[in-house]
Protein backbone atom coordinates (compact mmCIF):
# COMPACT_ATOMS: atom_id res chain seq x y z
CA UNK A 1 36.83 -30.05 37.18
CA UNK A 2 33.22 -29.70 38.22
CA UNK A 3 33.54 -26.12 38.87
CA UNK A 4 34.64 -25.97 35.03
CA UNK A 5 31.78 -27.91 33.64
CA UNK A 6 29.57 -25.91 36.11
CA UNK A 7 30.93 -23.09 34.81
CA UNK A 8 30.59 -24.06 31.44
CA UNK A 9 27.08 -24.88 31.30
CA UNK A 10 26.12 -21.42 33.53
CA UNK A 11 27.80 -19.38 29.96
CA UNK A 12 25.85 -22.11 28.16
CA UNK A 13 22.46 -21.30 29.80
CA UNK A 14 23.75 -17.28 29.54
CA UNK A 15 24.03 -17.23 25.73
CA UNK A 16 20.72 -19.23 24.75
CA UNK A 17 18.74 -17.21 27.32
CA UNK A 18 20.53 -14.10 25.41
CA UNK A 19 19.64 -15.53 22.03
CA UNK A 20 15.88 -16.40 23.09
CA UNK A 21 15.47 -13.20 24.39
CA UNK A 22 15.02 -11.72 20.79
CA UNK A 23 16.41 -8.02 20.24
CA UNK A 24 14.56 -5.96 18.31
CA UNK A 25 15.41 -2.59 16.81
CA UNK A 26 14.36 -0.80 19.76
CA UNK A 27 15.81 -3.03 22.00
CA UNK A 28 19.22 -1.64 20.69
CA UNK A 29 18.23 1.66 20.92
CA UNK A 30 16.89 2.42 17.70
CA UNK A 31 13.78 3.93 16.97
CA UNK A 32 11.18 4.27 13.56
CA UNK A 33 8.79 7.52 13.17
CA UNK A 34 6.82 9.83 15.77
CA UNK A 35 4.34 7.69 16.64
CA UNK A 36 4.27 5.49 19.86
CA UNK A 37 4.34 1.44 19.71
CA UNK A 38 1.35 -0.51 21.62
CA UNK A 39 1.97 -2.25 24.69
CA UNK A 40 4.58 -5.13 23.04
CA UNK A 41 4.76 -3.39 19.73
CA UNK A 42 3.26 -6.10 18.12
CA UNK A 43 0.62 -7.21 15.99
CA UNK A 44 -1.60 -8.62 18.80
CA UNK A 45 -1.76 -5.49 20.11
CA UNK A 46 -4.44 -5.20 18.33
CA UNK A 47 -7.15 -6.27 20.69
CA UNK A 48 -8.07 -9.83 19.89
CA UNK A 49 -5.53 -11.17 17.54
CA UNK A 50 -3.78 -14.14 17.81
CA UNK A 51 -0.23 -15.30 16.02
CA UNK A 52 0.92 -18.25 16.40
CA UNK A 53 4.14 -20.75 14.33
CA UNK A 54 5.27 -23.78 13.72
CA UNK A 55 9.03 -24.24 12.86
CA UNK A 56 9.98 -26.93 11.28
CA UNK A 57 13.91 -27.39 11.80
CA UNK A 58 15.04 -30.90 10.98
CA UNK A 59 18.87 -32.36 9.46
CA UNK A 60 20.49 -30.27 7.28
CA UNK A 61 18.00 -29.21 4.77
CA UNK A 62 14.34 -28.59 5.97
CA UNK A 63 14.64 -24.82 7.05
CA UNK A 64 10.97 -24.22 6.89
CA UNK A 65 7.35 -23.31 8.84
CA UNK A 66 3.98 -22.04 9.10
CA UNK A 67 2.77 -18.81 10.61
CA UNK A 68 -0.93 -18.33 11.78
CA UNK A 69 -3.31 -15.24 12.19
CA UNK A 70 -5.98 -15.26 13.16
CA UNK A 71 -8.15 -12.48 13.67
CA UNK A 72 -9.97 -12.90 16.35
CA UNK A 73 -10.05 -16.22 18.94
CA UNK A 74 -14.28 -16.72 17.85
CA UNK A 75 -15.17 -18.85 15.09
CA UNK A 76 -14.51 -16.43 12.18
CA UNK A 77 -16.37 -18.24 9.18
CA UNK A 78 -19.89 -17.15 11.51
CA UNK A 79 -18.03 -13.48 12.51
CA UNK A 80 -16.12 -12.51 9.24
CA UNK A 81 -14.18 -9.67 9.56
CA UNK A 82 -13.69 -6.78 6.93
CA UNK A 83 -10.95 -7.09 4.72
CA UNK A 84 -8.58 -6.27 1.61
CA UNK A 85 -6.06 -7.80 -0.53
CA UNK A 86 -3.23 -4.88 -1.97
CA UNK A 87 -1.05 -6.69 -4.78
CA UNK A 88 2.22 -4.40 -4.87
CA UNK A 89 3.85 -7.32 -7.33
CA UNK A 90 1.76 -10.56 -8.46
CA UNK A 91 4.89 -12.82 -8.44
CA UNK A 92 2.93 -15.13 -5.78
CA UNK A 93 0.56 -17.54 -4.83
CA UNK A 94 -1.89 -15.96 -2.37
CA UNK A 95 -5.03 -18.95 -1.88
CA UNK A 96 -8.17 -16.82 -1.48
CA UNK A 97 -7.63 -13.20 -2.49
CA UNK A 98 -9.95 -12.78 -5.03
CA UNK A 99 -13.50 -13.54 -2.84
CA UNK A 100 -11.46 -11.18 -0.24
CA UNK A 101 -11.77 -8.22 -3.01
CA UNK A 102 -14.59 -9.46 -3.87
CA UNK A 103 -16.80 -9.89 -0.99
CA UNK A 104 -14.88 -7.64 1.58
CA UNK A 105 -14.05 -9.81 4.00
CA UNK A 106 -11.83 -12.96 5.58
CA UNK A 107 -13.63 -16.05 7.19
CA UNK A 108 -10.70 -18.25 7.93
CA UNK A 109 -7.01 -17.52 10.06
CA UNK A 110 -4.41 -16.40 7.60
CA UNK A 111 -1.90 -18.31 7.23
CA UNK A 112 1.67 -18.15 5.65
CA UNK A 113 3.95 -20.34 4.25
CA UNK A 114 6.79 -21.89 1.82
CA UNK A 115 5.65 -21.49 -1.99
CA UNK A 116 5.05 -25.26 -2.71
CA UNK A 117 2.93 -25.69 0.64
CA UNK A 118 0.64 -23.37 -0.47
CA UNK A 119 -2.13 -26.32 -1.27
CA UNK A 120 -1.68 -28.49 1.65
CA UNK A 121 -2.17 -25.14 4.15
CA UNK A 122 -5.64 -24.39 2.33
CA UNK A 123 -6.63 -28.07 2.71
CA UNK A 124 -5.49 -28.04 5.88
CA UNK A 125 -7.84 -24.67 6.72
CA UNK A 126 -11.02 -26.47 4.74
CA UNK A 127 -10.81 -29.31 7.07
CA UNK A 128 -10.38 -26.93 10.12
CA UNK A 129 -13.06 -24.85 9.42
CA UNK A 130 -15.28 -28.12 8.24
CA UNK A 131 -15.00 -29.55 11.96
CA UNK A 132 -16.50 -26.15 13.14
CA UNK A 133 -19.50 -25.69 10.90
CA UNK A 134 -21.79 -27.97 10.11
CA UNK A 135 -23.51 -25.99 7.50
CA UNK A 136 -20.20 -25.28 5.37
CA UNK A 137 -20.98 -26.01 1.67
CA UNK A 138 -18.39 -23.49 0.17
CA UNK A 139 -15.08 -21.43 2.31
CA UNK A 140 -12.05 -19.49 1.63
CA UNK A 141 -9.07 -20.07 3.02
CA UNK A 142 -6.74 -17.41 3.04
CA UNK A 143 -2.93 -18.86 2.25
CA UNK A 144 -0.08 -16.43 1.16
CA UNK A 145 3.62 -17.54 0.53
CA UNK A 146 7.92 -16.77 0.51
CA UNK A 147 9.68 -19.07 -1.56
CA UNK A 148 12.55 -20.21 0.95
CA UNK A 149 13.92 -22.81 -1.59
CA UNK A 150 17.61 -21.36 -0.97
CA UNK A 151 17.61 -22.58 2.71
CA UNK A 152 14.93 -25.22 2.55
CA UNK A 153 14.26 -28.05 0.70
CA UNK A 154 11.24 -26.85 -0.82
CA UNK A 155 10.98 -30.19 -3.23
CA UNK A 156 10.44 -32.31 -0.21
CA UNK A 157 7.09 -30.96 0.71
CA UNK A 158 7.61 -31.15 4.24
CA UNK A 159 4.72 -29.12 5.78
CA UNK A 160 1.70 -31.08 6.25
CA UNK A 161 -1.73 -30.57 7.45
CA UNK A 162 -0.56 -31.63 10.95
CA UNK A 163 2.29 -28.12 10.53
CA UNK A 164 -0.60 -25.73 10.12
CA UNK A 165 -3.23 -27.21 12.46
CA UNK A 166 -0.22 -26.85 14.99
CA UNK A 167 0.18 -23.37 14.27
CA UNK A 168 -3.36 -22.67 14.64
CA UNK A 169 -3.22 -24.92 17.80
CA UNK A 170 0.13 -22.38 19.00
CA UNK A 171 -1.39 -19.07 18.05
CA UNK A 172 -2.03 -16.81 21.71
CA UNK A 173 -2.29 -12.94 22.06
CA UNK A 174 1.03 -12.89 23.35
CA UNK A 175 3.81 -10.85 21.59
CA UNK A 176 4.29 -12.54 18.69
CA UNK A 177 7.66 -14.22 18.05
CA UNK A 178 9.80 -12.91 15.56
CA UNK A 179 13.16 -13.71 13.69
CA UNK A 180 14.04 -17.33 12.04
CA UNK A 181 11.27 -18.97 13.17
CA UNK A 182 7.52 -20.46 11.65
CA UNK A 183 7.07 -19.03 7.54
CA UNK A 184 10.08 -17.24 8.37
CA UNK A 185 12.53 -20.21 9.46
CA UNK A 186 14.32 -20.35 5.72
CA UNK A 187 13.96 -16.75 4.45
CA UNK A 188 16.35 -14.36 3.19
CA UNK A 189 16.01 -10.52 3.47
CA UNK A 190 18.76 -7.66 1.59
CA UNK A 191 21.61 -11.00 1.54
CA UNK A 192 21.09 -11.18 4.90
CA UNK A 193 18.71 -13.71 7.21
CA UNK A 194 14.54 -12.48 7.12
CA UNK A 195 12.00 -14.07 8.64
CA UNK A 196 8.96 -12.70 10.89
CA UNK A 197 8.82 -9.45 12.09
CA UNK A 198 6.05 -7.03 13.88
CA UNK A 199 5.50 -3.78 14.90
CA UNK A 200 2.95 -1.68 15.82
CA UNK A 201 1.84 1.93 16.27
CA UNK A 202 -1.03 3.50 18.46
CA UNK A 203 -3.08 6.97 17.86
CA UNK A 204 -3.20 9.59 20.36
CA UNK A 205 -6.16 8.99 22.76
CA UNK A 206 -7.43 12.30 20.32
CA UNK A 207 -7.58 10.63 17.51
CA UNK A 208 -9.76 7.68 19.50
CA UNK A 209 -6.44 5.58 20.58
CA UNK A 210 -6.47 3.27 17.58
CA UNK A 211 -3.96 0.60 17.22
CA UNK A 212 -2.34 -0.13 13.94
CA UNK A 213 -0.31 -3.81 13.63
CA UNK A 214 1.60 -5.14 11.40
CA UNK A 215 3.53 -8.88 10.95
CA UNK A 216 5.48 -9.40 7.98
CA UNK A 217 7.26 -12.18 6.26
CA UNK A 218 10.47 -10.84 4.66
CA UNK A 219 12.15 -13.13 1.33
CA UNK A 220 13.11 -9.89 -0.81
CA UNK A 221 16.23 -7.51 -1.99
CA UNK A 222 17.04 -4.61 -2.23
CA UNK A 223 19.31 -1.91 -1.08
CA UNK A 224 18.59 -1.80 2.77
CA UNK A 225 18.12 1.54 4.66
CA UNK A 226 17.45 1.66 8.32
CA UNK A 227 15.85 5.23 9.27
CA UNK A 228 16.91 6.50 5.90
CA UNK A 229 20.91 5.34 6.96
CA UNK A 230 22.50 3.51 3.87
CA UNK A 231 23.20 0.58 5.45
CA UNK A 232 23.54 -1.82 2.80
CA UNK A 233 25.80 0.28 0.83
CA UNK A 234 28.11 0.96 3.68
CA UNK A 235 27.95 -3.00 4.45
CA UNK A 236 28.47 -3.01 0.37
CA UNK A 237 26.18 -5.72 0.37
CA UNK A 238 23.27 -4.65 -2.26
CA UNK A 239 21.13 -4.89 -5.00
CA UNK A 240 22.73 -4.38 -8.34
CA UNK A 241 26.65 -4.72 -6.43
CA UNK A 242 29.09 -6.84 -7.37
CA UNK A 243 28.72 -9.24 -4.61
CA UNK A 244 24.43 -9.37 -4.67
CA UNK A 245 22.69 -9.06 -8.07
CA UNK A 246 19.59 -10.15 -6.95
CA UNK A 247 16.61 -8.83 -5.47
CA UNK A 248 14.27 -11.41 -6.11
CA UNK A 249 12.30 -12.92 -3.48
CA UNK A 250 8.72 -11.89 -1.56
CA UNK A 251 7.22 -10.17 1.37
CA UNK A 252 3.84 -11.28 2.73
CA UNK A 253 2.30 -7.90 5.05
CA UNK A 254 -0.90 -8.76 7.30
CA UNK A 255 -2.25 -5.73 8.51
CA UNK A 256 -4.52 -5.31 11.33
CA UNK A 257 -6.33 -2.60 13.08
CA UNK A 258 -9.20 -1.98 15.35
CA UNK A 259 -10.10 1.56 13.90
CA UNK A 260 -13.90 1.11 12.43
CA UNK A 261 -12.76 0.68 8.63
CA UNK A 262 -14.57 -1.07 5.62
CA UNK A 263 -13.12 -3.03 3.01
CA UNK A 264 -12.77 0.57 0.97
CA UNK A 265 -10.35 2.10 3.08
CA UNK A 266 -8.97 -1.34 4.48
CA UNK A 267 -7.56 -1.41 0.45
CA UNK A 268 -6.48 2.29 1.11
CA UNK A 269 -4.58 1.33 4.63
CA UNK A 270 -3.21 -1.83 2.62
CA UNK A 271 -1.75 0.43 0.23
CA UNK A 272 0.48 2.81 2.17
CA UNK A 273 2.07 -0.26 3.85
CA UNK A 274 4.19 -0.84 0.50
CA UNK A 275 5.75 2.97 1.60
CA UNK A 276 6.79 1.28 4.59
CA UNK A 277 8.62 -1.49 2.48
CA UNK A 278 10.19 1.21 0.30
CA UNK A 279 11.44 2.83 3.08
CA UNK A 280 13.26 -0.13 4.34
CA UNK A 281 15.34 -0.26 0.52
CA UNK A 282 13.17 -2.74 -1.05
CA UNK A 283 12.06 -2.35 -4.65
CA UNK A 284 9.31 -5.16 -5.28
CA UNK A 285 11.20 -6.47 -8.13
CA UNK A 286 9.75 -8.14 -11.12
CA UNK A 287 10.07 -11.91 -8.90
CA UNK A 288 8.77 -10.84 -5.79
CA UNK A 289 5.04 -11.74 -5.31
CA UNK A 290 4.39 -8.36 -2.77
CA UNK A 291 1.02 -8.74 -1.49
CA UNK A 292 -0.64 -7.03 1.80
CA UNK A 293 -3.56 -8.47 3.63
CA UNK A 294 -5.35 -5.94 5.70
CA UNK A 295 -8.47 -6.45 8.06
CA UNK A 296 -10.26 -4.74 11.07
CA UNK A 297 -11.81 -6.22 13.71
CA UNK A 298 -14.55 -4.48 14.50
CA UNK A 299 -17.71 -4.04 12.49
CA UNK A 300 -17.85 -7.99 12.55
CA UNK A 301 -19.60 -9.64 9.45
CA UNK A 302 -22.29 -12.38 10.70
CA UNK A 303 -22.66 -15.13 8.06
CA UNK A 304 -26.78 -15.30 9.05
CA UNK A 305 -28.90 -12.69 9.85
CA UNK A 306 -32.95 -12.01 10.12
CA UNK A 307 -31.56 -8.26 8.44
CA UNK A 308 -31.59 -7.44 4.96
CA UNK A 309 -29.00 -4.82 5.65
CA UNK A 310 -26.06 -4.79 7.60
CA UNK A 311 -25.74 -1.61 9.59
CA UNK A 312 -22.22 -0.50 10.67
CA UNK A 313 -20.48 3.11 11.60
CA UNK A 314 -16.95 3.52 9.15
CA UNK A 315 -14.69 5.98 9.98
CA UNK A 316 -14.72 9.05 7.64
CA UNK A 317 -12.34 9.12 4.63
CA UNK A 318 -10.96 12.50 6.05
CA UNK A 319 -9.86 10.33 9.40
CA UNK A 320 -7.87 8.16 7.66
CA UNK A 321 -4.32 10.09 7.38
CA UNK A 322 -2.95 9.37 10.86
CA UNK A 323 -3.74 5.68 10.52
CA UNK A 324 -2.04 6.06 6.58
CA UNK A 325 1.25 7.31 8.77
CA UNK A 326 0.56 4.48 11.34
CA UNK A 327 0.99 1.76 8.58
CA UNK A 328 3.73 2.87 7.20
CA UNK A 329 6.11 2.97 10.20
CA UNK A 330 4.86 -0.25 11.92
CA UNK A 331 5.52 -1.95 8.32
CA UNK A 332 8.94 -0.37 8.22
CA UNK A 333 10.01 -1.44 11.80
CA UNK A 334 8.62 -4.92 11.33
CA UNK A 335 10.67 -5.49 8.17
CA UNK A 336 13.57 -4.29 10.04
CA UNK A 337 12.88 -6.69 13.38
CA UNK A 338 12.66 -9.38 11.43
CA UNK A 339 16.21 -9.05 10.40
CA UNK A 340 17.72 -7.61 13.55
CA UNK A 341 15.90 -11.12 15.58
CA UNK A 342 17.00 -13.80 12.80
CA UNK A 343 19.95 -16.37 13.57
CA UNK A 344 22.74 -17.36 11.00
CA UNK A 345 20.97 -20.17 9.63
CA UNK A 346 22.27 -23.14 7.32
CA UNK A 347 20.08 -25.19 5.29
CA UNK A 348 19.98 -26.92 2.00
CA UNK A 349 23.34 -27.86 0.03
CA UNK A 350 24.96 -26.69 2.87
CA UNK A 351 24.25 -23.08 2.17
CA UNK A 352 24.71 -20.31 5.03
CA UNK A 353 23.03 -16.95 5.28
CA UNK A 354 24.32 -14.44 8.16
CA UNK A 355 22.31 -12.51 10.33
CA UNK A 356 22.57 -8.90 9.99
CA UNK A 357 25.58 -7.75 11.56
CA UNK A 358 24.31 -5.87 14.32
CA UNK A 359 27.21 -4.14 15.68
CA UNK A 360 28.55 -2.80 12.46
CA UNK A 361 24.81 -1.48 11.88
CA UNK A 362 24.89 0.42 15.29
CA UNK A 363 28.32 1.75 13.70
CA UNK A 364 26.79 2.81 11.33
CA UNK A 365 24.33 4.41 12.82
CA UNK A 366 25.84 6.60 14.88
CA UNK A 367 28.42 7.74 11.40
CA UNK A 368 24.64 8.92 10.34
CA UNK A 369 23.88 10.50 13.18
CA UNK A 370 21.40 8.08 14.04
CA UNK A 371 23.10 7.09 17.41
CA UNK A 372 21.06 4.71 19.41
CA UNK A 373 19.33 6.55 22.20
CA UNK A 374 20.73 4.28 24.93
């Protein structure tokens, strides 16, 4: 008997150390565009940035989180860093976008959310950035949103002030964590289960070795493609079929980079990361609030200085091509990890959303042509 309860508990320990060992596109063989990842093909490998969640997983009906990053780990209302806000679909509720286009640049973490927290996160980023600057009169916190009301309670207002500090609190340089977990916990991507995914891309030591990340929040339809492969038709689960008529929903893109770029071309990066969402199958339908937050981290923005004039070198517009390609697949591949990591999840009213069913995808796949490579 206790060699079956040993044995037992040994395929117990197997399967969650499976499951928290989070498979990724490439982790199943699969592979998106020409260009190489970074180091963990992830967001933070951009130098300096941090992610971090909280996941907020309690009873039957709060499916729901926060997701933090932050640009660099100084204090980033006295080092701003340059910045853009791209608006593919205004369907949203993005705290703090218009002093962004404005004034070229972030001075808080970013943070994302559920729809109705919106509010308490910016409070939450006020107070954080009060404790830390004693000469703070006015600040902008940077909030964007998914509305994950189909798997969470969104009524209830569970994330508090507490939720985002804690994310803040979490964030490290470490890959970040993708799949049902943080803003992602209750999300729902092509009928199947979204949540947070990342990618990244890195230039050829020619074209100065910049790094190009990307961490997305997927809550929007579609018809889903992986490397061009129909895949949601061939699953016949799609926009405008039978079974799923519709595509509403969101996708929040944060875009980093350490190439040398101003709030000009940071709009013009920002941009060609909706290509990346189009290649994936979505359509940024008329209820999806599509917005992309890019920034760079060099070229930091002091709030004082004894200058008049802040001097800076910007790469050339005629340099900016390879990083345009760079965007686009590290947005595609992060859509795409965050629904090969999510979890069959079931939330609110008792309503259950599958994962993406992996092994009929590889099937698929390899019908296309597009056999994994291992």
């Amino acid at each position: 008997m206790k060699n079956i309860i040993t044995l037992f508990l040994l395929i117990a320990c197997s399967l969650h150390f499976a499951i928290s060992q989070q498979m990724g596109l490439r982790d199943y063989g699969l592979s998106i565009g020409v260009l190489p990842t970074g180091p963990e093909n992830s967001i933070t490998d951009v130098s300096g940035v941090l992610v971090g969640h909280f996941t907020l997983n309690k009873g039957k009906s709060i499916r729901t989180g926060v997701t933090a990053v932050i640009p660099h780990p100084g204090n980033i209302f006295m080092e701003k860093v340059p910045a853009a806000v791209y608006v593919a679909n205004g369907f949203g509720k993005l705290t703090g976008s218009t002093q962004i286009q404005e004034l070229g640049n972030i001075e808080t973490p970013v943070i994302l959310t559920n729809t109705l927290s919106v509010p308490v996160a910016a409070e939450a980023l006020i107070e954080y950035s009060l404790d830390r600057n004693e000469m703070i009169r006015s600040v902008n916190p940077v909030v964007g949103e998914t509305n994950d009301g189909y798997l969470n309670d969104i009524r209830g207002l569970h994330i508090k002030k507490k939720h985002i500090l804690a994310a803040i609190k979490n964030a490290s340089t470490d890959k970040a964590v993708q799949g049902s977990v943080g803003a992602g916990t209750g999300t729902v991507c092509f009928g199947y289960k979204g949540g947070i995914g990342t990618s990244s891309r890195k230039l050829p030591e020619n074209l100065n070795s910049y790094t190009v990340g990307v961490l997305v929040q997927t809550n929007f339809g579609g018809i889903l493609q992986i490397d061009g492969v129909p895949v949601g038709e061939e699953l016949n689960r799609y926009y405008l079929a039978d079974n799923l008529k519709k595509a509403d929903g969101s996708c929040m893109i944060i875009v980093a980079t350490d190439a040398p770029l101003d709030s000009r071309n940071l709009l013009r990066l920002a941009k060609r990361s909706m290509l990346g969402l189009a290649r994936t199958g979505g359509i940024s339908s008329n209820g999806s609030g599509d917005y992309v937050i890019a920034f760079s981290t060099v070229n930091k923005i002091p709030h004082r200085s004894d200058s008049m004039v802040h001097t800076i070198k910007i790469l050339r517009n005629d340099q900016m091509s390879p990083l345009f390609r760079a965007v686009i697949e590290a947005t595609e591949e992060a859509i795409l990890n965050s629904l090969f990591t999510a979890e069959t999840t079931t939330g609110f009213k008792d309503r259950k959303v599958e994962a993406l069913p992996v092994v009929k995808v590889l099937k698929i796949m390899k019908k296309y042509n597009r056999a994994p490579s291992k």
